[in-house]
N, C-alpha and C. Protein backbone atom coordinates (compact mmCIF):
# COMPACT_ATOMS: atom_id res chain seq x y z
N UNK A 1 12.01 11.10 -16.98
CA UNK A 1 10.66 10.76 -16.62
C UNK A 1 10.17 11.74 -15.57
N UNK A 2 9.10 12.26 -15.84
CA UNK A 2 8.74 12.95 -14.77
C UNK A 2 7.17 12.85 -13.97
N UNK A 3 6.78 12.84 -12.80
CA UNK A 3 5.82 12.20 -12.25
C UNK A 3 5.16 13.98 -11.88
N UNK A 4 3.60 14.18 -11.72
CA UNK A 4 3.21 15.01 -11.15
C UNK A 4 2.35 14.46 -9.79
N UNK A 5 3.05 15.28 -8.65
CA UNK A 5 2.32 15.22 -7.40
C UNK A 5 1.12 16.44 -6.76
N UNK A 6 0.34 15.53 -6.87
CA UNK A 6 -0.75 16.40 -6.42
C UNK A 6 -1.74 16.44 -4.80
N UNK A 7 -1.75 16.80 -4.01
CA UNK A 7 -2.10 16.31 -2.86
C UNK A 7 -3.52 17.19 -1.79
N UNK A 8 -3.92 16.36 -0.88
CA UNK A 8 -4.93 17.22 -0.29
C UNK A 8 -4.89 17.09 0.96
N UNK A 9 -5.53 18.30 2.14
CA UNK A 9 -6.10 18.08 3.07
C UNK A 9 -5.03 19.23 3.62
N UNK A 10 -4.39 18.54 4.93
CA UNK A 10 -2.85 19.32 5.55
C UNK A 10 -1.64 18.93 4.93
N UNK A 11 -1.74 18.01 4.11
CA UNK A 11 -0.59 18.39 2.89
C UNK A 11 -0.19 19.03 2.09
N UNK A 12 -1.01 19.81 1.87
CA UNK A 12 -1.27 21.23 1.43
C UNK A 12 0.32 22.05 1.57
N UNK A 13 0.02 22.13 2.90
CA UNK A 13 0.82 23.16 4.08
C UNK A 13 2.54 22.43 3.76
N UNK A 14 2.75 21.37 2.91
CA UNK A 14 3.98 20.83 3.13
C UNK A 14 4.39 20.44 1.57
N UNK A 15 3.39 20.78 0.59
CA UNK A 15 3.78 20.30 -0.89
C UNK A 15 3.46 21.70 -1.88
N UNK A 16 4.10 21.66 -2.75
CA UNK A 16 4.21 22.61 -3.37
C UNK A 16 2.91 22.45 -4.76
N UNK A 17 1.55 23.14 -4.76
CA UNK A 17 0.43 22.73 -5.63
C UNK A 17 1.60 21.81 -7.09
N UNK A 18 0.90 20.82 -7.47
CA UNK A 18 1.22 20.05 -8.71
C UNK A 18 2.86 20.15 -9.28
N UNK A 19 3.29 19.77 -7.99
CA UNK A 19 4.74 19.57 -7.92
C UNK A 19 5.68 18.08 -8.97
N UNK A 20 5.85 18.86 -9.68
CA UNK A 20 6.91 17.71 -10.82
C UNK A 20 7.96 16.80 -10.43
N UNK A 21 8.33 15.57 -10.12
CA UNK A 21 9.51 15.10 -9.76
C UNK A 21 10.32 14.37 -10.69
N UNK A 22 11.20 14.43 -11.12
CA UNK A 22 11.87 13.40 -12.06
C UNK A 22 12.49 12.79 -11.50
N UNK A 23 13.23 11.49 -12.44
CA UNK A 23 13.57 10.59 -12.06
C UNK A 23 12.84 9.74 -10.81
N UNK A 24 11.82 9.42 -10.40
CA UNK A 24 11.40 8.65 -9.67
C UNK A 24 10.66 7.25 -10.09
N UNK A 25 10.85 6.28 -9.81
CA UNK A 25 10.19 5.16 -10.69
C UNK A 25 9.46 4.47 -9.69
N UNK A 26 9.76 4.46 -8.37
CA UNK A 26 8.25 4.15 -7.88
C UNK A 26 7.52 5.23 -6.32
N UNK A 27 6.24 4.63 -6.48
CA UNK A 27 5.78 5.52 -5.70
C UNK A 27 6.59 5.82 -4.11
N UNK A 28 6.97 4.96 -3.43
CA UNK A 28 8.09 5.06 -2.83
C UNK A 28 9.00 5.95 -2.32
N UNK A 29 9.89 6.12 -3.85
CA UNK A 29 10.81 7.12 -3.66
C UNK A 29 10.30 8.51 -4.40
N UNK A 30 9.20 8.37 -4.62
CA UNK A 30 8.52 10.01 -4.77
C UNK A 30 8.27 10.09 -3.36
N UNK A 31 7.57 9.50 -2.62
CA UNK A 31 7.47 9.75 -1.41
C UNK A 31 8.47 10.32 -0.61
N UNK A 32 9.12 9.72 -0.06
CA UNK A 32 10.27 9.56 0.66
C UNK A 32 11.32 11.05 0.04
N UNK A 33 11.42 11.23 -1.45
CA UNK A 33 11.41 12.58 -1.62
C UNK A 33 11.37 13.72 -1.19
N UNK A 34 9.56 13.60 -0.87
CA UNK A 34 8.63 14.67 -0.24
C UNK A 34 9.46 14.87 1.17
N UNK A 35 9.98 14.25 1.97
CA UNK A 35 10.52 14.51 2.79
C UNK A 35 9.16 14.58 4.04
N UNK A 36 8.03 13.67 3.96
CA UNK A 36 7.03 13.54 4.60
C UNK A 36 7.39 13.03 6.03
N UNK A 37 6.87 13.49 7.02
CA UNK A 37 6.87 12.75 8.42
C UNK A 37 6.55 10.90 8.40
N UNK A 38 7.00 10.79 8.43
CA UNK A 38 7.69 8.83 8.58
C UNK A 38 6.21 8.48 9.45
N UNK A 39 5.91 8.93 10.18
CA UNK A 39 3.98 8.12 11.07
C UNK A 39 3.19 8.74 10.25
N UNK A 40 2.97 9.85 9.35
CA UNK A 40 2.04 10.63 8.58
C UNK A 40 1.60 8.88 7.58
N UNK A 41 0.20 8.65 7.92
CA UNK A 41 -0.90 7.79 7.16
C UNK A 41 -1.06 8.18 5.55
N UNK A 42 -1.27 7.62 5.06
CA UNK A 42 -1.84 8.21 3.38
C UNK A 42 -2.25 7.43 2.43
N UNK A 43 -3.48 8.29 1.70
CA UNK A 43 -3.89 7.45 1.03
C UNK A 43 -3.35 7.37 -0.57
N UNK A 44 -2.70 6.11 -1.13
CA UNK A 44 -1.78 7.02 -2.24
C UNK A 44 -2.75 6.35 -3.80
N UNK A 45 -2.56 7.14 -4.47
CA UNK A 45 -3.08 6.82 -5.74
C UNK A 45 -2.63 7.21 -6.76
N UNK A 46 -2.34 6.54 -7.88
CA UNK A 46 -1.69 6.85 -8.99
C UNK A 46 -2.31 6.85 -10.44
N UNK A 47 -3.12 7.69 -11.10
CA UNK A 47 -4.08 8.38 -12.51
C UNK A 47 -5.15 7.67 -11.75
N UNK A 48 -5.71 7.91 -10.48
CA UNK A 48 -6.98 7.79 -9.98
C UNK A 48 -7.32 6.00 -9.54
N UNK A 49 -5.93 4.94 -9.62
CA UNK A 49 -6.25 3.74 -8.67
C UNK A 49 -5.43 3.65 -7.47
N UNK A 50 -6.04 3.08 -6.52
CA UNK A 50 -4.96 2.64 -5.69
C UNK A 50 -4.24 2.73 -5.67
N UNK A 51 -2.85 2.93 -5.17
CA UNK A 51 -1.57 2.27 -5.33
C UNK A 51 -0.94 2.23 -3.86
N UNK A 52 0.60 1.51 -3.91
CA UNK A 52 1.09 1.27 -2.62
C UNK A 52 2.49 1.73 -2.83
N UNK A 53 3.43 1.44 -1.49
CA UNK A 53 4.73 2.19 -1.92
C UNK A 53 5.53 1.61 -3.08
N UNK A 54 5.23 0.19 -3.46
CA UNK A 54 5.94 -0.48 -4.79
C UNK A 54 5.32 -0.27 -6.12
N UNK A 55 4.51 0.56 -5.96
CA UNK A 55 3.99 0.61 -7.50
C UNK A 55 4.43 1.63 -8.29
N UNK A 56 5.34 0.76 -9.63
CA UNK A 56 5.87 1.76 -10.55
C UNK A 56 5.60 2.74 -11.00
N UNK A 57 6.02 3.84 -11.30
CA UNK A 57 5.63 4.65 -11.99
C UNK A 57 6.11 4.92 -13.59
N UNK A 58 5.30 5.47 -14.34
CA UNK A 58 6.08 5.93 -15.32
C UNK A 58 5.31 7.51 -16.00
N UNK A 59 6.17 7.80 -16.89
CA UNK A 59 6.46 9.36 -17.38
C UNK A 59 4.87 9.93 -17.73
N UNK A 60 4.62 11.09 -17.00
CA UNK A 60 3.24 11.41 -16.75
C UNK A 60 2.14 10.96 -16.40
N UNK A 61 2.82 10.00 -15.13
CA UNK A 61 1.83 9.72 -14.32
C UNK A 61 1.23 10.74 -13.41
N UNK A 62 0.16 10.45 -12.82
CA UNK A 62 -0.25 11.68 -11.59
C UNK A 62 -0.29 11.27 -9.96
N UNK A 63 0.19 11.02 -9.33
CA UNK A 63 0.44 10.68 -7.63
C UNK A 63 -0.43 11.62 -7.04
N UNK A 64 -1.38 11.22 -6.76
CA UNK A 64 -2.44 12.08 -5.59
C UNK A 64 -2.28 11.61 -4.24
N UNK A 65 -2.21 12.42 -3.16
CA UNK A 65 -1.68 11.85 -1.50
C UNK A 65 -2.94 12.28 -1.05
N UNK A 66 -3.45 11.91 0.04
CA UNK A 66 -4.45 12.25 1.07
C UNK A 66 -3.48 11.36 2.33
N UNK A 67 -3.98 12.71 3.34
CA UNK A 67 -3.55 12.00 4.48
C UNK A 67 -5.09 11.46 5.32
N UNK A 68 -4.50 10.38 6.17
CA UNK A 68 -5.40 9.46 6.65
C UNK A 68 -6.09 10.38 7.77
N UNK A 69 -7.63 10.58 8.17
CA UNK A 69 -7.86 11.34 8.78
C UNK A 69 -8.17 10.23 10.47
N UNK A 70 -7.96 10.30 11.26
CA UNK A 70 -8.37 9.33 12.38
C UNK A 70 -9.33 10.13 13.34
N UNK A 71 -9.64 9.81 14.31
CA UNK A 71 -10.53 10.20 15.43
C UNK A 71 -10.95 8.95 15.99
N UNK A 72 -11.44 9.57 17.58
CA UNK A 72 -12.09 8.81 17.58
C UNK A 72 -13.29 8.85 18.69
């Protein structure tokens, strides 16, 4: 199974453009994968809905990340 990750903003700087992962079945452990900073915010979505760290994936799905922008 393989998932494509696609991401924006300063994630950029830390993901490789439309990066393939196999074997991953939920959003989760694609994450956690990425080897992302553990306080880094995000907004995650999977073929353009919502999603959260438990939501399954399956074979050619698309994982889009945005990180959370704050200010204030």
């Amino acid at each position: 199974m393989s998932v494509t990750v696609r991401v924006a903003g300063a994630l950029k700087e830390r993901v490789a453009p439309d990066l393939t992962l196999e074997g991953v079945s939920t959003v989760g452990e694609a994450v956690t994968r990425l080897d992302l900073p553990a306080d880094m915010g995000l907004v995650i979505m999977v073929n353009g809905k919502l999603a959260h760290w438990q939501t399954t994936l399956a074979d050619g799905d698309v994982l889009h990340l945005t990180p959370v922008i704050g200010g204030g």
